[in-house]
C-alpha atoms as a PDB file:
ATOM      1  CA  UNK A   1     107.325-152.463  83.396  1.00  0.00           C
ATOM      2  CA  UNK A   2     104.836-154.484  81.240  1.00  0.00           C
ATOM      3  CA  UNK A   3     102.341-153.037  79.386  1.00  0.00           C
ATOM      4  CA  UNK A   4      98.865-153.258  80.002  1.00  0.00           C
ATOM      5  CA  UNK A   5      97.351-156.797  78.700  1.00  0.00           C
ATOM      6  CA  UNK A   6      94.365-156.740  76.352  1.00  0.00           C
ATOM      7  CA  UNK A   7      91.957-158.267  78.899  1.00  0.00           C
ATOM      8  CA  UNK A   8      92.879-155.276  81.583  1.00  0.00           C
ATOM      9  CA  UNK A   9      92.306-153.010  78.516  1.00  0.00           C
ATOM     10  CA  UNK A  10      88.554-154.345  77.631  1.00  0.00           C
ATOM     11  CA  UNK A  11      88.086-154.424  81.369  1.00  0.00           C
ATOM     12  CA  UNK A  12      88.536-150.543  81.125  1.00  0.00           C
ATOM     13  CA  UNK A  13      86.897-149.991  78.209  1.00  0.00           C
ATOM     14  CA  UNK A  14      83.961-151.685  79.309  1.00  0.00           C
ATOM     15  CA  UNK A  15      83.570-150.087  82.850  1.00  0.00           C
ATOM     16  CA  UNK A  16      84.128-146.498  81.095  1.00  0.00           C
ATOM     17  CA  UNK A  17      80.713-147.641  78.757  1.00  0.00           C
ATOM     18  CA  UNK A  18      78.946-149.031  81.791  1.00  0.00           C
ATOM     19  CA  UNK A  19      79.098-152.489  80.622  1.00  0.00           C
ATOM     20  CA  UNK A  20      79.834-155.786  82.142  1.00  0.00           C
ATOM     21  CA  UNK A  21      81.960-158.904  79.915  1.00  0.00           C
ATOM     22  CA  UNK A  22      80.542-161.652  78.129  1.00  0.00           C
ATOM     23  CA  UNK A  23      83.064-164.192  78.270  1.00  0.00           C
ATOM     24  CA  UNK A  24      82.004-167.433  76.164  1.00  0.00           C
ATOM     25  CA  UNK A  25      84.074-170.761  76.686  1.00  0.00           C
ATOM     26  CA  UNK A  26      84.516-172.946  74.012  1.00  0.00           C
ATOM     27  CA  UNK A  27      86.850-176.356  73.456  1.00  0.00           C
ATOM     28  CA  UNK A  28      90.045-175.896  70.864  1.00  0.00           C
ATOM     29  CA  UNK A  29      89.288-178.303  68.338  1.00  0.00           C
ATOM     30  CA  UNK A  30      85.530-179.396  69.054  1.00  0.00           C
ATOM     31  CA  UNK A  31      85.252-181.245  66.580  1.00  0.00           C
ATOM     32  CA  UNK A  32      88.329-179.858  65.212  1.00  0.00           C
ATOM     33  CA  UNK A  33      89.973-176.639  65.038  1.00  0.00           C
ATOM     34  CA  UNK A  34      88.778-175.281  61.470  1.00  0.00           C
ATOM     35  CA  UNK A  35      85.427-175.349  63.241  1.00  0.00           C
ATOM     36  CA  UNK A  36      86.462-173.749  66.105  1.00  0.00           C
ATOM     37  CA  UNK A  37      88.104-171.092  64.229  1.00  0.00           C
ATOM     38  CA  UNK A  38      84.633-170.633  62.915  1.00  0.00           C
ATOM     39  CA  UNK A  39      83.293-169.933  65.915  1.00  0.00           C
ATOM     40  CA  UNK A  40      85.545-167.980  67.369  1.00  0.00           C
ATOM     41  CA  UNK A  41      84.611-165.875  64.956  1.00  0.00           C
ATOM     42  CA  UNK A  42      81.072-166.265  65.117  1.00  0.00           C
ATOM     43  CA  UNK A  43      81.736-164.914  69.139  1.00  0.00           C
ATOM     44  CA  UNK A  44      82.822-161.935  68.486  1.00  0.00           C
ATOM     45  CA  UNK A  45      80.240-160.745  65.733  1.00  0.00           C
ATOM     46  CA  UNK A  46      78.010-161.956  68.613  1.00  0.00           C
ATOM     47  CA  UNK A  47      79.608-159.115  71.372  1.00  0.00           C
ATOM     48  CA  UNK A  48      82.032-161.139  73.051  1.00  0.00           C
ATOM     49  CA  UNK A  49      84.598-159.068  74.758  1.00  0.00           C
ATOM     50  CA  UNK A  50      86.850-161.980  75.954  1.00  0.00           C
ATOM     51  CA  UNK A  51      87.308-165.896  74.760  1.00  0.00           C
ATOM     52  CA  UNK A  52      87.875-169.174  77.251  1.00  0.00           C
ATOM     53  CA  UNK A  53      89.696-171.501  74.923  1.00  0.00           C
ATOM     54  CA  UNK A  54      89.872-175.135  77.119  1.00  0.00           C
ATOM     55  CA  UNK A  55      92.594-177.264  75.823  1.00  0.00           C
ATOM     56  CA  UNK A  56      91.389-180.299  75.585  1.00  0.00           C
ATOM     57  CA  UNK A  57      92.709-183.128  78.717  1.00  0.00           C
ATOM     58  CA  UNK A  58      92.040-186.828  79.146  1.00  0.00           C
ATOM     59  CA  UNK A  59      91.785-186.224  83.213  1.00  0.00           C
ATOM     60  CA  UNK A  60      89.967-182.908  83.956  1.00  0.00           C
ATOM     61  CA  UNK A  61      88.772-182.095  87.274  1.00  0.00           C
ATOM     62  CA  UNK A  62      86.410-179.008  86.559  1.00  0.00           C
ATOM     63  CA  UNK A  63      84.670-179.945  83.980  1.00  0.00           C
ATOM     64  CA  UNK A  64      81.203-180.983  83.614  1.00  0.00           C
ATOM     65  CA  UNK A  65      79.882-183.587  81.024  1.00  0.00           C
ATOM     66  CA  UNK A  66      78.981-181.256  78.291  1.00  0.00           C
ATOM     67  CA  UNK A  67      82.922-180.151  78.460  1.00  0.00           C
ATOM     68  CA  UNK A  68      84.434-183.710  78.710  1.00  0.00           C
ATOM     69  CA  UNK A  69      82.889-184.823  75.761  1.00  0.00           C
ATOM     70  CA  UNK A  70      83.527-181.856  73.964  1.00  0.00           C
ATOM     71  CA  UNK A  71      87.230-182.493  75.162  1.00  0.00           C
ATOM     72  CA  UNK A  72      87.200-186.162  73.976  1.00  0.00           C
ATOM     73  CA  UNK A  73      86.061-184.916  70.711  1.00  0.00           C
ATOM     74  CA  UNK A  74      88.845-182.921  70.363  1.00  0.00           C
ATOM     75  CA  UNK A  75      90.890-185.297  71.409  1.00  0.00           C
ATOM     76  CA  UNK A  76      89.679-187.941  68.799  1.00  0.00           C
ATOM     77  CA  UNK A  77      90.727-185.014  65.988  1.00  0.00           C
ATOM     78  CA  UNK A  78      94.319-184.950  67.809  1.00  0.00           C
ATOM     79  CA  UNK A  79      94.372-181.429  69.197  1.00  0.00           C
ATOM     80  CA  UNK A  80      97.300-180.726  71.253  1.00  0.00           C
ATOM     81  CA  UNK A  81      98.695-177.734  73.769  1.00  0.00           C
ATOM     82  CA  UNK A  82     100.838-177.172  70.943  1.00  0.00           C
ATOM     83  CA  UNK A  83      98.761-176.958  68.225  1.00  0.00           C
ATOM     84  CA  UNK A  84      96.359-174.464  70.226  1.00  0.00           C
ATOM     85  CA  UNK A  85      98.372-172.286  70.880  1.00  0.00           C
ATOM     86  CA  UNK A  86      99.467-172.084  67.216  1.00  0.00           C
ATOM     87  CA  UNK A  87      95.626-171.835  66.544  1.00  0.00           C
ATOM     88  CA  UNK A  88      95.501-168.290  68.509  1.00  0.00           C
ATOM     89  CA  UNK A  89      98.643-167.533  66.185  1.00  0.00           C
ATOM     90  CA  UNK A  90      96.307-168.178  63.491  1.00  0.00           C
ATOM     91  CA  UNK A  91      93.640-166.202  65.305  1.00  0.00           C
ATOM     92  CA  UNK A  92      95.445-163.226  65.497  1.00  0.00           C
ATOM     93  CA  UNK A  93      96.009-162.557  61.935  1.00  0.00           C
ATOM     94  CA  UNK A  94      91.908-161.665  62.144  1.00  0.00           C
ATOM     95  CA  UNK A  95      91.672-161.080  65.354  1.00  0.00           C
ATOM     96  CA  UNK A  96      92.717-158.604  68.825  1.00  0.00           C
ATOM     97  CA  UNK A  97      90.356-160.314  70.973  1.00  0.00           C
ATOM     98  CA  UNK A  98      91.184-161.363  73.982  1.00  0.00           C
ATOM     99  CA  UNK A  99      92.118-164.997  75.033  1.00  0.00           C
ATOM    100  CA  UNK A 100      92.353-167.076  77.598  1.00  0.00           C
ATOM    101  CA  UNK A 101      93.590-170.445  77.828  1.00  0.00           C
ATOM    102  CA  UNK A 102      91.675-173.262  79.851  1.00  0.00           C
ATOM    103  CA  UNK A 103      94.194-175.877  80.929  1.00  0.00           C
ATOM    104  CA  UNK A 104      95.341-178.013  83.199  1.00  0.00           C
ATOM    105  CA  UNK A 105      98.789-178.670  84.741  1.00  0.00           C
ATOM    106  CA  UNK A 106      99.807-181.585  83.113  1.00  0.00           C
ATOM    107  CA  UNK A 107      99.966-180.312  79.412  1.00  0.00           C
ATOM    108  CA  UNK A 108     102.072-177.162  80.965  1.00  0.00           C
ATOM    109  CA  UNK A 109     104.573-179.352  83.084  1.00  0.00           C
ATOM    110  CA  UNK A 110     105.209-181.878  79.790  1.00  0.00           C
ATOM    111  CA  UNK A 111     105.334-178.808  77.571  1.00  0.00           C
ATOM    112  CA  UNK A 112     107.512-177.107  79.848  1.00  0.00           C
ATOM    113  CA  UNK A 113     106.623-173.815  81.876  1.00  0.00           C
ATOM    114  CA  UNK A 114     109.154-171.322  80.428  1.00  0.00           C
ATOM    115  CA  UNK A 115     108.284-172.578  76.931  1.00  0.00           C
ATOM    116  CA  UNK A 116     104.710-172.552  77.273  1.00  0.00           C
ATOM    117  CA  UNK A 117     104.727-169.153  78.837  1.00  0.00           C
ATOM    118  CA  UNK A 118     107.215-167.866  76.038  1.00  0.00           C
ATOM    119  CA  UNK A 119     105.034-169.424  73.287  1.00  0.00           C
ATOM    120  CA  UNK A 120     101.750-169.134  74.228  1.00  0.00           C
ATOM    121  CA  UNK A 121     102.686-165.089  74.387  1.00  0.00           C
ATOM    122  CA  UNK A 122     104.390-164.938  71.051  1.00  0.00           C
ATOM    123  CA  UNK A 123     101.119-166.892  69.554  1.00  0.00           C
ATOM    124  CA  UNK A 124      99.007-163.938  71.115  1.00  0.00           C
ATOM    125  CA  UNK A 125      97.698-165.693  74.145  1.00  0.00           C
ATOM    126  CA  UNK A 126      96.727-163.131  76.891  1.00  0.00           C
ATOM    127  CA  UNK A 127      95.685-164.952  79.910  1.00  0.00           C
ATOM    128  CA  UNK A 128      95.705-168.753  81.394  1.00  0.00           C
ATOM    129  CA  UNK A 129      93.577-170.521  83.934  1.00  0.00           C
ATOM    130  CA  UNK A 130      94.682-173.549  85.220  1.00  0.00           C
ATOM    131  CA  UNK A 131      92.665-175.069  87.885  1.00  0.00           C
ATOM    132  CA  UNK A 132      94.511-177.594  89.705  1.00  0.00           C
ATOM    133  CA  UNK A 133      97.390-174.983  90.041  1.00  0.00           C
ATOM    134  CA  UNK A 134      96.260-173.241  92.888  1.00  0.00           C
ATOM    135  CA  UNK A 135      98.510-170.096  93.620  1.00  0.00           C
ATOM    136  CA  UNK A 136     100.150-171.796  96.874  1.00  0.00           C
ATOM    137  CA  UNK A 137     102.083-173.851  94.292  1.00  0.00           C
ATOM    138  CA  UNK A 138     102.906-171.332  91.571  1.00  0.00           C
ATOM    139  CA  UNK A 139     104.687-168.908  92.897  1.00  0.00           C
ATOM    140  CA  UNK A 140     107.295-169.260  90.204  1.00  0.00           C
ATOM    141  CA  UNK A 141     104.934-169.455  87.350  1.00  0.00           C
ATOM    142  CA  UNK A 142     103.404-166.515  88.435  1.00  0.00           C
ATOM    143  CA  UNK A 143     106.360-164.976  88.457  1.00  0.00           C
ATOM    144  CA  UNK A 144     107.604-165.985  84.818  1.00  0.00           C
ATOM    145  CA  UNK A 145     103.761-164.978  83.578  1.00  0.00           C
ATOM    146  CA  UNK A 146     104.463-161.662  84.626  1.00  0.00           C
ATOM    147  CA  UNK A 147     107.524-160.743  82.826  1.00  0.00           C
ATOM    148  CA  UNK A 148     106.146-161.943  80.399  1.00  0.00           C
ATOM    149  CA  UNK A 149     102.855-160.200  80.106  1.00  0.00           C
ATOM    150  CA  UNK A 150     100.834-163.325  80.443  1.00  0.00           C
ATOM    151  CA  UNK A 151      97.473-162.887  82.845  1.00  0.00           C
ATOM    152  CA  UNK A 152      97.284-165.716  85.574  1.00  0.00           C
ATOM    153  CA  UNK A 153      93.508-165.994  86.454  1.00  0.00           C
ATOM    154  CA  UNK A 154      92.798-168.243  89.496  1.00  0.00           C
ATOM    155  CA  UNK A 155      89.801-169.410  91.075  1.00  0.00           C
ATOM    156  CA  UNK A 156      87.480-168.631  94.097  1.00  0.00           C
ATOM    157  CA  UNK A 157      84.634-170.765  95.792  1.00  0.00           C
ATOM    158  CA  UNK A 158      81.592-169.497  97.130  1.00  0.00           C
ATOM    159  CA  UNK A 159      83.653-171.746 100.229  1.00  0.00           C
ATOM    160  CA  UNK A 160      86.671-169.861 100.074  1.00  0.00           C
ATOM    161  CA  UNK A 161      87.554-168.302 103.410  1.00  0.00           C
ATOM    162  CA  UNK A 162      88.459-164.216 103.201  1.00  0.00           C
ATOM    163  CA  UNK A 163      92.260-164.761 103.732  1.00  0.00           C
ATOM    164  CA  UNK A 164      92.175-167.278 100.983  1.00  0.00           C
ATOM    165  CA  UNK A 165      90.569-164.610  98.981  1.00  0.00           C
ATOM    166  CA  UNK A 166      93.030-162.393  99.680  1.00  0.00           C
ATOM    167  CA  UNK A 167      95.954-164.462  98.416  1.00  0.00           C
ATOM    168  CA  UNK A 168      93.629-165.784  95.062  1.00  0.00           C
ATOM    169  CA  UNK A 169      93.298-162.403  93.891  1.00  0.00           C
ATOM    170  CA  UNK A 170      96.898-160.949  94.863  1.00  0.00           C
ATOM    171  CA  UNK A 171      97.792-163.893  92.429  1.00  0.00           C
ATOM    172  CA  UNK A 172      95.283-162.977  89.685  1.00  0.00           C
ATOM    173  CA  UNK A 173      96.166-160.509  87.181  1.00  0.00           C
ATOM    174  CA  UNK A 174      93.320-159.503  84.024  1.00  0.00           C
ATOM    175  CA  UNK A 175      90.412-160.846  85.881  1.00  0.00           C
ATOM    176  CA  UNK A 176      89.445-162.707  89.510  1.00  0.00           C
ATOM    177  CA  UNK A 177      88.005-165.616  88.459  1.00  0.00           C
ATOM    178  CA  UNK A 178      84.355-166.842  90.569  1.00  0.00           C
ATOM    179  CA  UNK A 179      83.422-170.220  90.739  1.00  0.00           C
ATOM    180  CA  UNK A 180      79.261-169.523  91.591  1.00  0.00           C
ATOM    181  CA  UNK A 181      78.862-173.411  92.665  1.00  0.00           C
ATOM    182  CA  UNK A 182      80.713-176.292  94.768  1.00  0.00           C
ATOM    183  CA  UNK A 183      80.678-178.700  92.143  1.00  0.00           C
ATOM    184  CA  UNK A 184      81.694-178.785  88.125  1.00  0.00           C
ATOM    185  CA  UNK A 185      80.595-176.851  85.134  1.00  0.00           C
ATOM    186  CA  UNK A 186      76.791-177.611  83.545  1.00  0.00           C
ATOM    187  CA  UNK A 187      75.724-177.324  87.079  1.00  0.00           C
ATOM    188  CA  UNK A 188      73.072-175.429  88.008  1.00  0.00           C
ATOM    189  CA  UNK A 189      73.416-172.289  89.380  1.00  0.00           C
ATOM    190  CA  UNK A 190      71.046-170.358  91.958  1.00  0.00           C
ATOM    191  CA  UNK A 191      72.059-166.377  92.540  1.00  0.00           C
ATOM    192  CA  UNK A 192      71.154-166.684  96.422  1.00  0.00           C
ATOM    193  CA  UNK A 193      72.127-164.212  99.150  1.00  0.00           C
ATOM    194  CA  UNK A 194      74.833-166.390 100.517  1.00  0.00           C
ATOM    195  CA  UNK A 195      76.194-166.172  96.995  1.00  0.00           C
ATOM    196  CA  UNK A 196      75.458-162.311  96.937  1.00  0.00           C
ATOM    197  CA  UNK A 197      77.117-161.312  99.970  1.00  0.00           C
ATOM    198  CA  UNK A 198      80.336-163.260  99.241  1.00  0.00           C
ATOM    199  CA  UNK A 199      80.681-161.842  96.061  1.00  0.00           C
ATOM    200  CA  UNK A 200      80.742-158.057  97.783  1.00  0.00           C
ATOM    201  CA  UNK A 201      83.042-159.656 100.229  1.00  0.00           C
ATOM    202  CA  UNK A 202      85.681-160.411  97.085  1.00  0.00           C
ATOM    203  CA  UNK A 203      84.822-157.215  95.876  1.00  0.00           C
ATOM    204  CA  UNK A 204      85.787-155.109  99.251  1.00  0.00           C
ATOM    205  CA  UNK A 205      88.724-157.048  98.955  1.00  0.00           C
ATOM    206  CA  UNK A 206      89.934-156.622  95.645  1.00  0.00           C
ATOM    207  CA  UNK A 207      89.122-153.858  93.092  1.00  0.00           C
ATOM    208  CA  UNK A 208      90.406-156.226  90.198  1.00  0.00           C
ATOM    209  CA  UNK A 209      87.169-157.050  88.438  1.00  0.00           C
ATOM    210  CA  UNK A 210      85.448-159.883  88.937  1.00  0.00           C
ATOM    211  CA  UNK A 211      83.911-162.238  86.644  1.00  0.00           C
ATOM    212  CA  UNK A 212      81.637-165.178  87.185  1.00  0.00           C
ATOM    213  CA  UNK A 213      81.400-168.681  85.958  1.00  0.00           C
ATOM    214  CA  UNK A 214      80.112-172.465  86.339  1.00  0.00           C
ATOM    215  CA  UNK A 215      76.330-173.347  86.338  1.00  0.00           C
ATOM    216  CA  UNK A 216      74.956-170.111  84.034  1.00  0.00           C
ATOM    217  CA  UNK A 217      73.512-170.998  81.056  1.00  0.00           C
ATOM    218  CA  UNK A 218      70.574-168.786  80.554  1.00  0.00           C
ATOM    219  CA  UNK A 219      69.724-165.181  79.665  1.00  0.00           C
ATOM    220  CA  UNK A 220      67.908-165.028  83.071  1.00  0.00           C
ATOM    221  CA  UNK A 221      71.290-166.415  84.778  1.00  0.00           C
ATOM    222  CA  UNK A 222      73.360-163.901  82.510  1.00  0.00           C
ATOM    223  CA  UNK A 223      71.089-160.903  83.636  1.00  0.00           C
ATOM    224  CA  UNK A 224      71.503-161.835  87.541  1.00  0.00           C
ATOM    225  CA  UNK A 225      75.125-162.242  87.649  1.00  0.00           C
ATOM    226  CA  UNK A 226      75.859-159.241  85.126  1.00  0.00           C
ATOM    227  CA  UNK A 227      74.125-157.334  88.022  1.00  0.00           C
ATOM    228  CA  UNK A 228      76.669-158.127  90.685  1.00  0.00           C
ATOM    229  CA  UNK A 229      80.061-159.030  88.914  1.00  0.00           C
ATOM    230  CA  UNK A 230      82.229-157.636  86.068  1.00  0.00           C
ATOM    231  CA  UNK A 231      81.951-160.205  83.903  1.00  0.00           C
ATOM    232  CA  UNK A 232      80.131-163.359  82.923  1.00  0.00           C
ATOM    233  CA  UNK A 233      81.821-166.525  81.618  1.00  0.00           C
ATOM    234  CA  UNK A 234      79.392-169.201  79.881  1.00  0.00           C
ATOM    235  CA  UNK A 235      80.592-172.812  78.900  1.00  0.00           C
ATOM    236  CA  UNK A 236      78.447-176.000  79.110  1.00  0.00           C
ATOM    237  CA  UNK A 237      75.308-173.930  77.565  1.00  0.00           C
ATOM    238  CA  UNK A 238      77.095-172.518  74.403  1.00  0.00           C
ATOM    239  CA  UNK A 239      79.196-175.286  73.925  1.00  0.00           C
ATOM    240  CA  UNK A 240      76.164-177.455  73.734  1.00  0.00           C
ATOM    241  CA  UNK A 241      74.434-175.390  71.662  1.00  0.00           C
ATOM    242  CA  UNK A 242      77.112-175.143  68.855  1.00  0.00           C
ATOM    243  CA  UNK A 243      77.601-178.628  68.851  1.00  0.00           C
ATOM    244  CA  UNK A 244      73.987-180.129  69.106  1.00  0.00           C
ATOM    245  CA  UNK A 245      71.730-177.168  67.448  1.00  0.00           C
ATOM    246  CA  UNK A 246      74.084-175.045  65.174  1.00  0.00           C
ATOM    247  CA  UNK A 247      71.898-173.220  63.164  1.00  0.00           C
ATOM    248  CA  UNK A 248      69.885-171.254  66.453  1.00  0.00           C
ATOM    249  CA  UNK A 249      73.287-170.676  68.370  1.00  0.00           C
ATOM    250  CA  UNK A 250      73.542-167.681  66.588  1.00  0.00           C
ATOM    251  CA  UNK A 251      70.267-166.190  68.388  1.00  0.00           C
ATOM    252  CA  UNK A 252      71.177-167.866  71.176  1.00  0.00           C
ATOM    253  CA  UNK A 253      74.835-166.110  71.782  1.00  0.00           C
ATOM    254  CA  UNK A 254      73.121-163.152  70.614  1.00  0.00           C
ATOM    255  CA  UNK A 255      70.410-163.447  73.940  1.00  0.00           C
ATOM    256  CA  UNK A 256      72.943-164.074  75.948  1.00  0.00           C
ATOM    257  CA  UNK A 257      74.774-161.048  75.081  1.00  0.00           C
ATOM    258  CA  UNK A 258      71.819-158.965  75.310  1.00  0.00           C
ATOM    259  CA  UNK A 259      71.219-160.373  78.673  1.00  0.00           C
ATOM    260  CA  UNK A 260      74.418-159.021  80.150  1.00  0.00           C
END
């Protein structure tokens, strides 16, 4: 039997103090990684309870403008799968928060999946998304993540049909991962009651908790989402911020996380 991962734990923790999760994404090595170390750090003093870490790709399909650049930056510094997952090695000599990985399938499949899986959970990785590896194809990865103690977190759309919710979330373990729009991250985001009513349909369905992502960049957005889901993941907005206005992302994070 594995033991419990550290995003089930904060999960736990958080619903026993009535809270909901501020999950920040942010791009390994944007502009390169001793910066991102940096704010990492700066994350947590700000009340993050879990961190995204994309890995940067030249071909991404869920990303958003603010997020390819950010990933072409890193890319310019040479940041690799392999060196980010050393990075969290590095991480966790400070650090017990929680991370995620942000990748695609292409890095994993060159890297190899039983090595990636094997390192990325000796470096102190808890948890991987990949988006164009939908759980129809990963049965065996899912499999391997398990044993391991790696989290596999895959995706639903405010489209997706309730018995395609029903396999997503049998596949996810940590957290269910919400897409709020049909389109890619930056987007805007609008907490309708189409968007309302499916998220109590995932949540009748599933008692893993839930957290939302894509489009919500705002305190306001933060608030309305914190109201319906476990936990709230914001990219395009933060990673802007640290990039283009560093000295008021401080106050910024800090809004969010009040917010939520």
């Amino acid at each position: 039997m594995t033991k419990k991962s550290r995003i089930t734990s904060t999960f736990q923790r958080l619903k026993r103090e009535n809270k909901k999760a501020f999950i920040p994404y942010i791009m390994a090595g944007d502009p390169d990684l001793e910066k991102t170390f940096e704010n990492v750090m700066l994350l947590e003093k700000c009340g993050a309870d879990i961190i995204e870490l994309g890995v940067p790709f030249t071909d991404p399909l869920a990303d958003g403008p603010t997020i390819q650049m950010a990933a072409e930056r890193a890319l310019k510094a040479g940041v690799t799968l392999t060196e980010v997952i050393e990075f969290v090695r590095r991480i966790r000599n400070h650090s017990q928060i929680p991370i995620v990985l942000m990748t695609y399938y292409n890095p994993v499949f060159k890297y190899n999946d039983d090595f990636f899986i094997a390192d990325a959970v000796n470096a102190g990785v808890d948890g991987v998304i990949i988006p164009d590896l939908p759980p129809d194809e990963a049965d065996d990865f899912i499999k391997k993540s398990r044993i391991s103690g790696l989290d596999t977190i895959f995706l639903i759309a405010p489209i997706s049909t309730e018995e395609r919710i029903k396999k997503i979330t049998k596949a996810c373990r940590g957290f269910v991962y919400y897409v709020s729009i049909t389109g890619v991250t930056g987007a805007r985001f609008s907490p309708d009651n189409t968007f309302k009513e499916h998220i109590k349909l995932v949540k009748r369905i599933t008692d893993k908790p839930l957290a939302v992502g894509f489009g919500v960049s705002s305190p306001d957005d933060a608030r309305a989402v914190a109201e319906i889901a476990d936990g709230v993941i914001i990219g395009s907005a933060i990673v802007k911020r640290l990039y283009e206005h560093p000295s008021s992302s401080r106050e910024f994070i800090k809004k969010l996380r009040e917010a939520i």
